[in-house]
Each structure stands twice: as structure tokens, then as C-alpha cells.
N, C-alpha and C. Protein backbone atom coordinates (compact mmCIF):
# COMPACT_ATOMS: atom_id res chain seq x y z
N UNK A 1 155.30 -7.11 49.87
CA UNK A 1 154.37 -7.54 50.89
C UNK A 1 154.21 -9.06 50.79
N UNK A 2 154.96 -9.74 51.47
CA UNK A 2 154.60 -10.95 51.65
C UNK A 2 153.34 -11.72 52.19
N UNK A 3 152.43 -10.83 52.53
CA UNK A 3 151.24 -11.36 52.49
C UNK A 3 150.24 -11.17 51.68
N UNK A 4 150.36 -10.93 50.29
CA UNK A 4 149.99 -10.47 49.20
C UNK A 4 149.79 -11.93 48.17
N UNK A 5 149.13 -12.04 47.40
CA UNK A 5 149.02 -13.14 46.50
C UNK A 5 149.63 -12.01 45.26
N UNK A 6 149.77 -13.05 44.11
CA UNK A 6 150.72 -12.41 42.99
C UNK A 6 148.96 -12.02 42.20
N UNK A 7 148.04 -12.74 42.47
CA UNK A 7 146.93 -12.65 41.20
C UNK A 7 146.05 -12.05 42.92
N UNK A 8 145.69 -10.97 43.70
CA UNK A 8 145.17 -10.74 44.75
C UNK A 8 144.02 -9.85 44.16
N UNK A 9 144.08 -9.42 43.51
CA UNK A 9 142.85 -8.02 43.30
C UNK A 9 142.19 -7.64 41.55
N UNK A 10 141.78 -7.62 41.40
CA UNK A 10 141.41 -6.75 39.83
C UNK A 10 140.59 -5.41 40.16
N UNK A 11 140.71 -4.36 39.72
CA UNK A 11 140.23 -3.07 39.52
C UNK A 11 139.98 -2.66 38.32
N UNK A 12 138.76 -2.51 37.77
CA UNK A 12 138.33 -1.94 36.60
C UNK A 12 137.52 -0.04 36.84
N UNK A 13 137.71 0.38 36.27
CA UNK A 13 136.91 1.41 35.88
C UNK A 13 135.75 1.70 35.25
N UNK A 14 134.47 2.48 35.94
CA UNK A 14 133.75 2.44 35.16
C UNK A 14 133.42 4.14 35.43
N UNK A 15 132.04 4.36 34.10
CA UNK A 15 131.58 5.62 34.54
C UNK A 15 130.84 5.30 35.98
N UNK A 16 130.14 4.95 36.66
CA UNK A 16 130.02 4.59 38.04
C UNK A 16 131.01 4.70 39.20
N UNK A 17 132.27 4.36 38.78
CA UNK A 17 132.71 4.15 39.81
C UNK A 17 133.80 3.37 39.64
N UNK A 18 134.48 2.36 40.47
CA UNK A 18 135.34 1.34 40.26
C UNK A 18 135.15 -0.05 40.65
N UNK A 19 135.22 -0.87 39.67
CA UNK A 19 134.98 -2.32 40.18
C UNK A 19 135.89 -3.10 40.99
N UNK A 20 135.68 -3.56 42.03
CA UNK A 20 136.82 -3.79 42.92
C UNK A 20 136.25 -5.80 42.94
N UNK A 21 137.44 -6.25 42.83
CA UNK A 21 137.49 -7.90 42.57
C UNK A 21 138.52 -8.97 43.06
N UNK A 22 137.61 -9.31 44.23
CA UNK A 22 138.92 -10.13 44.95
C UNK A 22 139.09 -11.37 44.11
N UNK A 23 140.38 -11.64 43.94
CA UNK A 23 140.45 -12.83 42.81
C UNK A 23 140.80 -14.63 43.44
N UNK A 24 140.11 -13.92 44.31
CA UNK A 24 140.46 -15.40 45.47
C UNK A 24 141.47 -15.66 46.30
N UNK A 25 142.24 -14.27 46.58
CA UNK A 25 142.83 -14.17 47.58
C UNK A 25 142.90 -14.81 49.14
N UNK A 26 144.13 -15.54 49.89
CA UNK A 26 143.95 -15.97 51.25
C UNK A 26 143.79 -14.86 52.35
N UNK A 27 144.22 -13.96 51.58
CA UNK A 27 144.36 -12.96 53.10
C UNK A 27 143.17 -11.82 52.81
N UNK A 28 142.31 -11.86 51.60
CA UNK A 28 141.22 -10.99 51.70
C UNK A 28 141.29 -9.35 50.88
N UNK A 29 140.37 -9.35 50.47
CA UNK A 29 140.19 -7.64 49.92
C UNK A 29 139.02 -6.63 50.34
N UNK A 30 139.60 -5.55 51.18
CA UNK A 30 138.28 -4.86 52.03
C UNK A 30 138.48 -3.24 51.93
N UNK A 31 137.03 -3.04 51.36
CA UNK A 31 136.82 -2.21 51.13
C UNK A 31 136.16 -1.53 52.51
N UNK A 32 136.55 -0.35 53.12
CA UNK A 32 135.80 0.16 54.27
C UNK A 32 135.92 -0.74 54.93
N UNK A 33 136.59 -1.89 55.26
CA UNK A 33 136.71 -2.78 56.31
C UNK A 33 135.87 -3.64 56.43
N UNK A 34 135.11 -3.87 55.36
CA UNK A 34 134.47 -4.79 54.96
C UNK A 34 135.59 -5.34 54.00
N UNK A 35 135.52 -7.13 54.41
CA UNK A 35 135.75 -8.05 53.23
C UNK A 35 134.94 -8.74 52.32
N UNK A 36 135.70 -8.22 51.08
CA UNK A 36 134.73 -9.00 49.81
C UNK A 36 134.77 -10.51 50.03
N UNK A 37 133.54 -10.63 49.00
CA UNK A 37 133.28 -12.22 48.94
C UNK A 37 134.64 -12.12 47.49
N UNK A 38 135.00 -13.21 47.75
CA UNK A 38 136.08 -13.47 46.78
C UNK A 38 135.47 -13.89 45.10
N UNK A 39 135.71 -13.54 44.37
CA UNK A 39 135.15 -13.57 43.22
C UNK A 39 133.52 -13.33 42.53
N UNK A 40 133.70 -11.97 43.53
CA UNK A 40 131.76 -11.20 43.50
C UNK A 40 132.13 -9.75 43.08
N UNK A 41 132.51 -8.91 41.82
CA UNK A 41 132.75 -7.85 42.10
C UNK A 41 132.17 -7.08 42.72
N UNK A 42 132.39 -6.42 42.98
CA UNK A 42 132.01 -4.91 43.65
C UNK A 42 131.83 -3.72 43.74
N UNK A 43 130.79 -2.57 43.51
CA UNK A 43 131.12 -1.33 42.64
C UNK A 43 131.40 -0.34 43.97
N UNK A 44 132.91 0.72 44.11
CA UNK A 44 133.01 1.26 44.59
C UNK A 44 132.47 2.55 44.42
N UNK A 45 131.50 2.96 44.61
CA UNK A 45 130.78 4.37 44.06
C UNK A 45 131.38 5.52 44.96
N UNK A 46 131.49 5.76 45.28
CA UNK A 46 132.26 6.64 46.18
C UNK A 46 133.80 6.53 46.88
N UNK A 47 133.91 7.49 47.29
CA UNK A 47 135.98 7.68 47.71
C UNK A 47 135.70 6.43 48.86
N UNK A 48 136.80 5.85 49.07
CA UNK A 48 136.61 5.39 50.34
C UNK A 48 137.93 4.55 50.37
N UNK A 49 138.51 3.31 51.46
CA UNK A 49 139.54 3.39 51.89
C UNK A 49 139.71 1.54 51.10
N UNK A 50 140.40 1.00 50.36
CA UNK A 50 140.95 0.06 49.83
C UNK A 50 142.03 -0.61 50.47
N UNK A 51 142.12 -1.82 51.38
CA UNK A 51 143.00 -2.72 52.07
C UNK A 51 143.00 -3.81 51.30
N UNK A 52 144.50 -4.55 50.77
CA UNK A 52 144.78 -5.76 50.73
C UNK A 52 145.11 -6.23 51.60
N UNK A 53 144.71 -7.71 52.34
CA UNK A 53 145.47 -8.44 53.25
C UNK A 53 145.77 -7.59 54.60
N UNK A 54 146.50 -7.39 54.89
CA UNK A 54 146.81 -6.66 56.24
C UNK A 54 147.70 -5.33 55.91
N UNK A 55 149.00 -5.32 55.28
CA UNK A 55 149.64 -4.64 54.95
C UNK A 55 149.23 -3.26 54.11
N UNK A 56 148.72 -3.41 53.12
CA UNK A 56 148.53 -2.58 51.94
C UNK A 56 147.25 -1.65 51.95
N UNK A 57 147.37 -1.06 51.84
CA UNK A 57 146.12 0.15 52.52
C UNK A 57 146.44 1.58 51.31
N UNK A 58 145.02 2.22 50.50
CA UNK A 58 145.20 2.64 49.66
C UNK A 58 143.62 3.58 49.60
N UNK A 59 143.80 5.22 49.87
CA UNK A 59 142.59 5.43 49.93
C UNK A 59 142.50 5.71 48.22
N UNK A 60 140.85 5.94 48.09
CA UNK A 60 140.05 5.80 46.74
C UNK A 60 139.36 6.61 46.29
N UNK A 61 139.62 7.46 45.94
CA UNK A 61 138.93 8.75 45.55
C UNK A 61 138.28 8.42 44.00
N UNK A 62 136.65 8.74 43.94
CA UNK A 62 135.97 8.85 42.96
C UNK A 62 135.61 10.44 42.83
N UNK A 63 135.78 10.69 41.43
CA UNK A 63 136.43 11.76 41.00
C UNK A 63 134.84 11.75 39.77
N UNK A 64 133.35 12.88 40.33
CA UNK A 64 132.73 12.82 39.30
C UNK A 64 131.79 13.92 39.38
């Protein structure tokens, strides 16, 4: 995906949920179609749908 940065996202795990972390990406990280503020994580508590940039699209299942 060429519209992808090489350093675009971090994802951590927690018992909560998943931390979702745009790492200062140009083209953006959106959760539910919302875009993150770039370097604010974010706790995904529930399933829901994960987009990098335009291309990359990844649904999210929380599993609890």
C-alpha cells in the first residue's frame, strides 16, 4: 500500500480492549470512520471497523 507510512499505527493489547495509536501518520488512522488525533491513543473497547489511510481496512473484534 503505497499510501501507508512504514511507522503508521501501534496496537497494543489490553484487558480492556485495544489501544489503537496513530504514530503521526499523513494519511490518518480511523477507527469507525473517525480519525485519530495523531499521537493520542485510543482505547478500542468494543469490535468495530479499523482503516489505515484509504486502502487498508481491517474489522476488530473484542473478544471478552
Amino acid at each position: 500500500y503505497g499510501n501507508l507510512s512504514r511507522r503508521h499505527v501501534c496496537l497494543r493489547p489490553a484487558a480492556e480492549g485495544l489501544w489503537v495509536e496513530d504514530l503521526g501518520s499523513t494519511n490518518g488512522v480511523f477507527v469507525n470512520e473517525n480519525r485519530l488525533t495523531p499521537h493520542q491513543p485510543f482505547l478500542l473497547a468494543e469490535s468495530g471497523r479499523l482503516r489505515l489511510a484509504r486502502d487498508f481496512m481491517a474489522t476488530v473484534r473484542i473478544m471478552g
